[in-house]
Protein backbone atom coordinates (compact mmCIF):
# COMPACT_ATOMS: atom_id res chain seq x y z
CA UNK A 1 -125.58 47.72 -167.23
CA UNK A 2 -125.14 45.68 -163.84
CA UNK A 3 -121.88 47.17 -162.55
CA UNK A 4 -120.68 47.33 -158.78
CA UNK A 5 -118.19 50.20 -158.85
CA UNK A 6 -118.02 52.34 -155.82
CA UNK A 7 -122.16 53.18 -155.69
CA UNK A 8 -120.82 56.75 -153.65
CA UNK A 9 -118.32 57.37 -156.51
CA UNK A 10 -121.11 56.95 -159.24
CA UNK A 11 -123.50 58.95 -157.49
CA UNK A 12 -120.99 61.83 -156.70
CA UNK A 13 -119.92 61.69 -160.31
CA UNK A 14 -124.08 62.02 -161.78
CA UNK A 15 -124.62 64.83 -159.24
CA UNK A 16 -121.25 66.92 -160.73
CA UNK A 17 -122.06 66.53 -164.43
CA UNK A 18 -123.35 69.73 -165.95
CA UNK A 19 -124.06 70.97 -169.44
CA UNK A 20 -124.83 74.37 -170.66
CA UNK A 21 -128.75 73.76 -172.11
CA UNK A 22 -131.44 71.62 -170.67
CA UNK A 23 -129.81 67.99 -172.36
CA UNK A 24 -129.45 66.10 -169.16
CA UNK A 25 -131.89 63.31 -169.05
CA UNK A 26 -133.10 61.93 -165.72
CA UNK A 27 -135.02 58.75 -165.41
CA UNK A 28 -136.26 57.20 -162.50
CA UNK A 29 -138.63 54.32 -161.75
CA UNK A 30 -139.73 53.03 -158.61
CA UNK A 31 -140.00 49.09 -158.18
CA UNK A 32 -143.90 49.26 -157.97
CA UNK A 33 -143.92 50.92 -161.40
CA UNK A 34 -143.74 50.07 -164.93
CA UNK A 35 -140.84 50.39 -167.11
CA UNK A 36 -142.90 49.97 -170.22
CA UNK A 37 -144.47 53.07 -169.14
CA UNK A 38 -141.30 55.02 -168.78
CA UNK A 39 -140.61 53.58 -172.27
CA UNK A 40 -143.51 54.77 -173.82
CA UNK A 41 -142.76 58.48 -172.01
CA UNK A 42 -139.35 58.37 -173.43
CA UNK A 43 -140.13 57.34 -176.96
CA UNK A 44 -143.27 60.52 -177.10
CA UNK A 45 -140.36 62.87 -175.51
CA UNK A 46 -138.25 61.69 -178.29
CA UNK A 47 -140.92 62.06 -181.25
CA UNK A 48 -141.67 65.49 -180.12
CA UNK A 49 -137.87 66.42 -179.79
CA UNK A 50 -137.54 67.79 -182.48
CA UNK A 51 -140.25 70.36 -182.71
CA UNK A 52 -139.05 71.82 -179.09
CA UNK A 53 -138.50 75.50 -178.99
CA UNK A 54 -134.95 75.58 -178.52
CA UNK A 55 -131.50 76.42 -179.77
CA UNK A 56 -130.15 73.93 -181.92
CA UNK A 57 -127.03 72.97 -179.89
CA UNK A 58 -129.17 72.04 -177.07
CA UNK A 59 -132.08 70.36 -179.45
CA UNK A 60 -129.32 68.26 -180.92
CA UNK A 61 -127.27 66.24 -177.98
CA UNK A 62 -131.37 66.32 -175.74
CA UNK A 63 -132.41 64.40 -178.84
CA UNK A 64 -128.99 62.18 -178.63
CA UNK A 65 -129.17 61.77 -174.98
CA UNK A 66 -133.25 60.49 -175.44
CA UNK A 67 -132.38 58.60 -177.90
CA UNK A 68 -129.90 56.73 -175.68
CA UNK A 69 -132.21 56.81 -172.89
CA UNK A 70 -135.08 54.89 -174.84
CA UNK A 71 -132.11 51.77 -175.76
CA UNK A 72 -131.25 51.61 -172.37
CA UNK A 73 -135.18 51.62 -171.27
CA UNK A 74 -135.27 48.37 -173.77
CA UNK A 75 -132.91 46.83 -172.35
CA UNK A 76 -135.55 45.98 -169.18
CA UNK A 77 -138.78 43.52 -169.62
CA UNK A 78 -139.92 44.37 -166.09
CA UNK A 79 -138.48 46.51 -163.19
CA UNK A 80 -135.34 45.84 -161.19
CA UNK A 81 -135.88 44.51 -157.46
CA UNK A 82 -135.33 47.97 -155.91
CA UNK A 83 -136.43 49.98 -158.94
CA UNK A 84 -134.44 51.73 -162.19
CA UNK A 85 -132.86 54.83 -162.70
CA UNK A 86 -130.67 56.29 -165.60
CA UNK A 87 -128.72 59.41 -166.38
CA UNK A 88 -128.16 60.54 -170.08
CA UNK A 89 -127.19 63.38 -171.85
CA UNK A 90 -124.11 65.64 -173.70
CA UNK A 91 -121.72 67.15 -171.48
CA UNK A 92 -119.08 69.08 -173.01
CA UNK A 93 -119.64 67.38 -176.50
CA UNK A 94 -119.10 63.70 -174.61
CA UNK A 95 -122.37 61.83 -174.41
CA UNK A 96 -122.26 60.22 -170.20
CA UNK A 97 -124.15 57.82 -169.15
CA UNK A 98 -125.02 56.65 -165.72
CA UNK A 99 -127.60 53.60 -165.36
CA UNK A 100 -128.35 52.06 -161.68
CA UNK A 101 -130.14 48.83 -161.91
CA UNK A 102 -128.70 46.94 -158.62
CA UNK A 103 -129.23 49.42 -155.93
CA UNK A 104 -129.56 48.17 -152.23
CA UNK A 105 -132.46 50.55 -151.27
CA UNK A 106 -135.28 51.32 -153.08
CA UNK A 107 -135.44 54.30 -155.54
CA UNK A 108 -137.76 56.63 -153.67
CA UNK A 109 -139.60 58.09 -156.44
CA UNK A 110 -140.33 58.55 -160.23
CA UNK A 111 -138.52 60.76 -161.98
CA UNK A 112 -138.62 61.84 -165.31
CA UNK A 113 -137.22 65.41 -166.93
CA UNK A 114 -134.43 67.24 -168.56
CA UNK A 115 -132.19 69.98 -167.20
CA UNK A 116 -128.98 71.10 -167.60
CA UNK A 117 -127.92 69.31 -164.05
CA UNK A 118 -128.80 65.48 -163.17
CA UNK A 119 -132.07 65.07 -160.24
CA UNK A 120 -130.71 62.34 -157.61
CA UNK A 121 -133.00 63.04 -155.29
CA UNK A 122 -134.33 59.15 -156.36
CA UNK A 123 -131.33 57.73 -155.30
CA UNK A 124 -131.04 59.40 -151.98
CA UNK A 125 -132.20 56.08 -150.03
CA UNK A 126 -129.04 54.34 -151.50
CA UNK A 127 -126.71 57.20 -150.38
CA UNK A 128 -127.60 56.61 -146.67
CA UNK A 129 -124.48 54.53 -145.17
CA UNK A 130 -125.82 52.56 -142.31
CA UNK A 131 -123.66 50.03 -142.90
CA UNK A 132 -120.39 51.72 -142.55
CA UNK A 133 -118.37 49.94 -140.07
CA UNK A 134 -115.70 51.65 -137.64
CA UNK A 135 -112.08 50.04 -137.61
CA UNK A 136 -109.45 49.73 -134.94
CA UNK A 137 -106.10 48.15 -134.37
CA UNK A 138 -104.07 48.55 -131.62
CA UNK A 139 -101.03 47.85 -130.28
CA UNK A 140 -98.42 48.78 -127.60
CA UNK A 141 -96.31 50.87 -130.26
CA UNK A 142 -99.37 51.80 -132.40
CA UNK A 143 -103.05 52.34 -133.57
CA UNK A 144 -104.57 52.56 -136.85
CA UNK A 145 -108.30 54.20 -137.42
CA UNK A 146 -110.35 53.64 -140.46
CA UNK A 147 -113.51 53.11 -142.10
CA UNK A 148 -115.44 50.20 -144.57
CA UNK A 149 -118.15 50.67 -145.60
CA UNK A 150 -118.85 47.26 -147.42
CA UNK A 151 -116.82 47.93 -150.40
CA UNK A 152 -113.71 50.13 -149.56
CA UNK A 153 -111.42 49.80 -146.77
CA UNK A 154 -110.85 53.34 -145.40
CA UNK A 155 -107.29 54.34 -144.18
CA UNK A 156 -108.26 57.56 -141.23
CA UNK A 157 -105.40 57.61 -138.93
CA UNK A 158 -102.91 56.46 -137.50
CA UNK A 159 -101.16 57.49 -133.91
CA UNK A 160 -97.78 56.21 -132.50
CA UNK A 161 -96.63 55.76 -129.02
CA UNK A 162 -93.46 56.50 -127.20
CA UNK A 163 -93.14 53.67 -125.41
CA UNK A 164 -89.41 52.62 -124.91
CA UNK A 165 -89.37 48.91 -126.13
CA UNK A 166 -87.87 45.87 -124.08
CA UNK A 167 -83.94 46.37 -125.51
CA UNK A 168 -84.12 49.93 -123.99
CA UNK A 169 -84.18 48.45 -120.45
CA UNK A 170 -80.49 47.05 -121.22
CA UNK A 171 -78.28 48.49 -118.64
CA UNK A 172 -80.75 49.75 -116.00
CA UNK A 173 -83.17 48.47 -113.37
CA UNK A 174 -85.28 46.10 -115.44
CA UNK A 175 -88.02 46.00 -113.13
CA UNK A 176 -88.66 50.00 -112.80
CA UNK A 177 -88.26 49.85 -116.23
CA UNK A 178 -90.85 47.17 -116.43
CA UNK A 179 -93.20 49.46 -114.50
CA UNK A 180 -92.59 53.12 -116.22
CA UNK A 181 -93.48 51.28 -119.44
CA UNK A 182 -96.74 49.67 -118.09
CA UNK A 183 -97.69 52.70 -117.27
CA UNK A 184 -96.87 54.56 -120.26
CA UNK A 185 -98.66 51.95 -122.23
CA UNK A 186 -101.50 53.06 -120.49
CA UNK A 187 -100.88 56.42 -121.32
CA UNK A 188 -100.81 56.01 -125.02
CA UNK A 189 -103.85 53.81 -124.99
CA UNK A 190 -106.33 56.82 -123.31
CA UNK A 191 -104.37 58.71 -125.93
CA UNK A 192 -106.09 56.17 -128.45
CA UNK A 193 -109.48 56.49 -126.68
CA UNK A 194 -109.23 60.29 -127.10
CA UNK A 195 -108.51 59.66 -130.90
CA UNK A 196 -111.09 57.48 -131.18
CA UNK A 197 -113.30 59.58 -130.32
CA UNK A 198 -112.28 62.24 -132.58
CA UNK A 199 -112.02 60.28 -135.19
CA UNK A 200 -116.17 58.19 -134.83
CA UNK A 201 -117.85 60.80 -133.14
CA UNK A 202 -120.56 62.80 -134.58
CA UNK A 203 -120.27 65.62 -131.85
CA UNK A 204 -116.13 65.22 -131.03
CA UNK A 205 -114.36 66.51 -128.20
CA UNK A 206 -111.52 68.86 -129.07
CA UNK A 207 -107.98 68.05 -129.18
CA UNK A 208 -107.01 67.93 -125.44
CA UNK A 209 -110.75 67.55 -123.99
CA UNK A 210 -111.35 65.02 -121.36
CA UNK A 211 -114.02 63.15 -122.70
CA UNK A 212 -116.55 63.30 -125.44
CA UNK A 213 -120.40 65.26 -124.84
CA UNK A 214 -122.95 62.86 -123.47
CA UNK A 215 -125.10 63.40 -126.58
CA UNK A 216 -122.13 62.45 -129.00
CA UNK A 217 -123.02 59.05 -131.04
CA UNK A 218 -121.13 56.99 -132.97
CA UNK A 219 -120.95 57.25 -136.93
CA UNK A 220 -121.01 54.00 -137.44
CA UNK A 221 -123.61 50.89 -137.21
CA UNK A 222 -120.45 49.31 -135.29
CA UNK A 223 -116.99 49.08 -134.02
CA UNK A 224 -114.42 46.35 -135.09
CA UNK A 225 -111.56 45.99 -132.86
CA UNK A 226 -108.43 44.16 -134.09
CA UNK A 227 -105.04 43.72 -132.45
CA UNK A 228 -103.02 40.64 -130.28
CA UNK A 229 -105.22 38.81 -128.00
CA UNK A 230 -103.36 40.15 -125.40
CA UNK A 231 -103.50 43.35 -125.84
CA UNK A 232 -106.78 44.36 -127.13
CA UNK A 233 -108.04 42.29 -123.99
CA UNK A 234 -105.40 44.79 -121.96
CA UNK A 235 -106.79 48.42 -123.80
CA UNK A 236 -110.72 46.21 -123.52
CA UNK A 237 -110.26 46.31 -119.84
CA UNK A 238 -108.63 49.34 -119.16
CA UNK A 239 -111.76 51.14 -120.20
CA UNK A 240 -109.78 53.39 -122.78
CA UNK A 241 -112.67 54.25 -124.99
CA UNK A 242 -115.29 56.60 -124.22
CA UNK A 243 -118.32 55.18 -123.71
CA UNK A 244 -120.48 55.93 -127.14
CA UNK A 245 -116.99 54.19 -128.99
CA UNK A 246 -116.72 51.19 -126.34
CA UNK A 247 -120.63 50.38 -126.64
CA UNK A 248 -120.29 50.51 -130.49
CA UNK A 249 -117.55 47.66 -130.64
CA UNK A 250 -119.12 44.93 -132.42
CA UNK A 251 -116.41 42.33 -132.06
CA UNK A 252 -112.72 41.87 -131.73
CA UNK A 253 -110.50 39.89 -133.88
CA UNK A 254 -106.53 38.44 -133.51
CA UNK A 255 -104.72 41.34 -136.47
CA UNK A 256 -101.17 40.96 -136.62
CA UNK A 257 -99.99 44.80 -137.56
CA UNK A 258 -101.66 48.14 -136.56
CA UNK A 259 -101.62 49.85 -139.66
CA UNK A 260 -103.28 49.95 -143.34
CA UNK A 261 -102.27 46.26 -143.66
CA UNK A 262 -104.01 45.29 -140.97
CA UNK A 263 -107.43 47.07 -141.44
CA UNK A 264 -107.52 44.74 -144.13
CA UNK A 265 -106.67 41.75 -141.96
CA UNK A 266 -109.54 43.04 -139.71
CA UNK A 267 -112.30 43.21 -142.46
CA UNK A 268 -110.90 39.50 -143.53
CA UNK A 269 -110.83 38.15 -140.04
CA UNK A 270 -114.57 39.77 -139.23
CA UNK A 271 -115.82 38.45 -143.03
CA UNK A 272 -114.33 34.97 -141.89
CA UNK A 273 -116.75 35.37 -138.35
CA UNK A 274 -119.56 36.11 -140.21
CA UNK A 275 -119.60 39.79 -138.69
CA UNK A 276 -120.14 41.22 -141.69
CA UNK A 277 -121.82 40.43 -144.96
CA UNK A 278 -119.56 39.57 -148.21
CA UNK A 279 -119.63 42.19 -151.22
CA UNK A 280 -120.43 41.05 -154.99
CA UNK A 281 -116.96 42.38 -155.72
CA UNK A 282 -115.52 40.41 -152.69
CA UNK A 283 -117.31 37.63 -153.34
CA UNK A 284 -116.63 37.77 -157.12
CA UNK A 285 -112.91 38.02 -156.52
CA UNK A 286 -112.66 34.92 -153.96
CA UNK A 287 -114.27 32.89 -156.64
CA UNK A 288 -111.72 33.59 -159.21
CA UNK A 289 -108.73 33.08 -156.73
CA UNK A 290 -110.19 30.42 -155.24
CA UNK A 291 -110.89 28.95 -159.25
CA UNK A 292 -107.26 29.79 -159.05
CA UNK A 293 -106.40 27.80 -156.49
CA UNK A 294 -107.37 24.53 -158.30
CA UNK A 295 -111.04 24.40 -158.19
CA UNK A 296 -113.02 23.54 -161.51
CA UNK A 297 -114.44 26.80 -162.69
CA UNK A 298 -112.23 27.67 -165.81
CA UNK A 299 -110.89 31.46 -165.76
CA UNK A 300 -109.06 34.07 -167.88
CA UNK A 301 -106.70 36.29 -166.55
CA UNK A 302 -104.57 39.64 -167.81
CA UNK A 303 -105.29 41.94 -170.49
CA UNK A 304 -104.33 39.02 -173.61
CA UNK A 305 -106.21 36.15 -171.60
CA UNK A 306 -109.48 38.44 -170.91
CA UNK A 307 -109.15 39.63 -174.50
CA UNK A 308 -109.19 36.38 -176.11
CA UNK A 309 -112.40 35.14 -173.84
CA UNK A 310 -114.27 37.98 -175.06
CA UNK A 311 -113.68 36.95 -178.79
CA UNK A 312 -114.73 33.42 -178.43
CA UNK A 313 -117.76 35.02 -175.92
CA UNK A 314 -116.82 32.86 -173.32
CA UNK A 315 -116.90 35.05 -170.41
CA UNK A 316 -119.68 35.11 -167.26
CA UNK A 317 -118.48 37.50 -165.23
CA UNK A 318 -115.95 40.06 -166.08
CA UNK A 319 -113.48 41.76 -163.20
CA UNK A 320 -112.21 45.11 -163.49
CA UNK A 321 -110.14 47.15 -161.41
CA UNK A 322 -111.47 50.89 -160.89
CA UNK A 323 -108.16 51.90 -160.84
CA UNK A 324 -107.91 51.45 -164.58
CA UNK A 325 -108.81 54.51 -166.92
CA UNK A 326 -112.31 54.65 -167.33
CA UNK A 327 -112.73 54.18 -170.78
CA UNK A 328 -110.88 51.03 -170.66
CA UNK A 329 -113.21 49.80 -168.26
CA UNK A 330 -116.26 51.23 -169.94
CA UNK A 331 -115.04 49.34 -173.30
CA UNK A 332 -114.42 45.72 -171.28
CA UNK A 333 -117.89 46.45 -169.58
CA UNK A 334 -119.82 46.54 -172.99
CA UNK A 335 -117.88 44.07 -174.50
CA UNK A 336 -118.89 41.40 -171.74
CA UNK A 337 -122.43 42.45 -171.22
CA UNK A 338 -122.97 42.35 -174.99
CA UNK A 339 -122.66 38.88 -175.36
CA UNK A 340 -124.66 38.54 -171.98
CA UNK A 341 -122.38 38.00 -169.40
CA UNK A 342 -122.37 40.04 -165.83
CA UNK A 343 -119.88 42.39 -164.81
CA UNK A 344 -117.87 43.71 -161.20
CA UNK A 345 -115.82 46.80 -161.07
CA UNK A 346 -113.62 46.13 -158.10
CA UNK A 347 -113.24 48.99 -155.75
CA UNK A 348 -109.63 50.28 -154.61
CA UNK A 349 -108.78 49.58 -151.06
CA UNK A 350 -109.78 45.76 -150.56
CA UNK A 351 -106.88 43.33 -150.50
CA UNK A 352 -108.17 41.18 -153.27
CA UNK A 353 -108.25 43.88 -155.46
CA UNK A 354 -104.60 44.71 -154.71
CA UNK A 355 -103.68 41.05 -155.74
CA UNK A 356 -105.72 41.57 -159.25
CA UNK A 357 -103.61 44.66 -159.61
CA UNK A 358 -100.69 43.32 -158.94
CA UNK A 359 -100.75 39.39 -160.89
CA UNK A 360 -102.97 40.24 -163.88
CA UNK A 361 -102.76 44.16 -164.67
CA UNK A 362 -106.38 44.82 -162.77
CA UNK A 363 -108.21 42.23 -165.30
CA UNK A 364 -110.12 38.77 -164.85
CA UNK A 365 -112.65 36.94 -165.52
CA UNK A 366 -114.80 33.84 -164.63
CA UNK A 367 -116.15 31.93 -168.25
CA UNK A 368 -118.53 29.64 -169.35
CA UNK A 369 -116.28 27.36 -170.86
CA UNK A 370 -112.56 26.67 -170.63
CA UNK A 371 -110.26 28.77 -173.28
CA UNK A 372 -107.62 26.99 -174.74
């Protein structure tokens, strides 16, 4: 299986499955070693299964769970790119299975046992997030903090200013008024340094602190700084951010609103610069809208268009929502990947994911040939 759901979520969810006996398979193969051999481990463990020493309701779903394990394992002529590793067994009667074939770093070592808990200490390169990216808009009324971290656009924070607007000055001396709200503006953009630093700092100063410790460093391989022209040049040379958050900006980029909306219009308008490096799911989801948009490639779209692609086996790439109930997505998944096509679980939180929501109930799909 070659899905691209949140790689976090999926680990998270392998390291929280449990089972009462020793029937959680682990598999794990490095990219400099053979799956055949892993094959031929599983199939002995398999043969012998059945002569373990156990309780029956434990011999019963290990031997289910190996005998899962060794289709999967078949599946594979020669070893992924950054290696192979696959989580099988019974878990409160339900048989789960986790398979990660696509993963960006290496699998550190080979694995191979059963327990009644998962071993992802092979995946532990993968979990390492040195690409996560720091977000921040500002503006004169507002700031918004969050986090992506190449798949899902993190909402953190947001802060608000009291900064009297223009129509306030109505009535009084428009040039004081002019100058109290300069310097206010000020004001609330330290305030926004001091949040910043709360909010990417590995060693944070305290609500009401000064400034951050001189060993604090930024969580982040970089900062992405969105807002008017204007003023992000206006907070840029004010100096507002403490110096760990002001060396990690990586960029800055014309955003329109300083709040969820536009961390999303930040990502976009840093994608667009080539500041950061496009997603399968991204990627995967332009194509279709873009297909959409009048270019050649033929499509399916909604639950009744998807459904009739997959009956004439028609589709190449299949795109699913993770928002949908996971069965339903487990079920398109197989469906597609049985007749040999690819598949992309979109992750909640990037725009174009919204707009698959939203037009065609969370379901799409790319095909081979046009469906009538």
């Amino acid at each position: 299986m070659s899905t691209h759901d949140s790689l976090h979520d999926r680990i998270e969810a392998v390291s929280a499955t449990e089972a009462d006996g020793e029937q959680l398979v682990t598999v794990a193969v490095p990219p400099d070693e053979s799956m055949q051999a892993m094959q031929r481990r599983v199939e002995s463990e398999h043969a012998e299964a059945e002569y373990l020493d156990v309780r029956e309701e434990v011999r019963r779903p290990l031997e289910r769970a190996l005998e899962e394990t060794r289709r999967l394992l078949h599946d594979y002529e020669e070893t992924p790119e950054n290696g192979f590793a696959a989580y099988v067994g019974v878990s409160d009667t339900d048989l789960v299975q986790y398979v990660f074939d696509d993963l960006p770093a290496p699998v550190s070592e080979s694995a191979y046992g059963h327990a009644n808990e998962f071993d992802t200490d092979p995946l532990e390169p993968a979990t390492e997030r040195t690409d996560t990216h720091g977000l921040l808009v500002v503006a004169r009324e507002s700031a918004a903090f969050g986090r992506y971290d190449g798949e899902t656009i993190t909402h953190v924070d947001t802060v608000e200013s009291d900064v009297p607007s223009k129509q306030a000055a109505e009535g009084r001396n428009e040039n004081r008024f002019e100058g109290r709200s300069e310097e206010r503006t000020e004001e609330f953009f330290d305030e926004i340094g001091s949040a910043a630093a709360r909010v990417f700092l590995d060693d944070a100063p305290v609500e009401g602190a000064d400034e951050a410790s001189p060993e604090a460093e930024f969580e982040a391989s970089g900062l992405l700084l969105g807002g008017s022209d204007v003023v992000v040049e206006q907070f840029r040379d004010g100096d507002h951010l403490p110096e760990p958050v002001g060396d990690a900006v990586t960029g800055s980029f014309e955003v329109e609103y300083a709040s969820e909306q536009g961390l999303r219009q930040l990502v976009d308008a840093a994608e667009s610069a080539g500041e950061l490096g496009t997603t399968d799911a991204r990627e995967t989801l332009d194509r279709l809208f873009d297909a959409l948009d009048g270019d050649e490639t033929p499509v399916a779209t909604g639950r009744e268009g998807v459904e009739e692609a997959l009956e004439l086996e028609a589709v190449e790439t299949l795109l699913v929502a993770d928002s949908l109930p996971e069965a339903e997505v487990q079920s398109l998944v197989e469906r597609a990947e049985q007749q040999g096509g690819e598949s992309v679980v979109a992750p909640t939180g990037l725009d174009r994911t919204d707009r698959l929501e939203a037009a065609f109930d969370g379901v799409g799909a790319l095909l081979r040939f046009p469906v009538e």
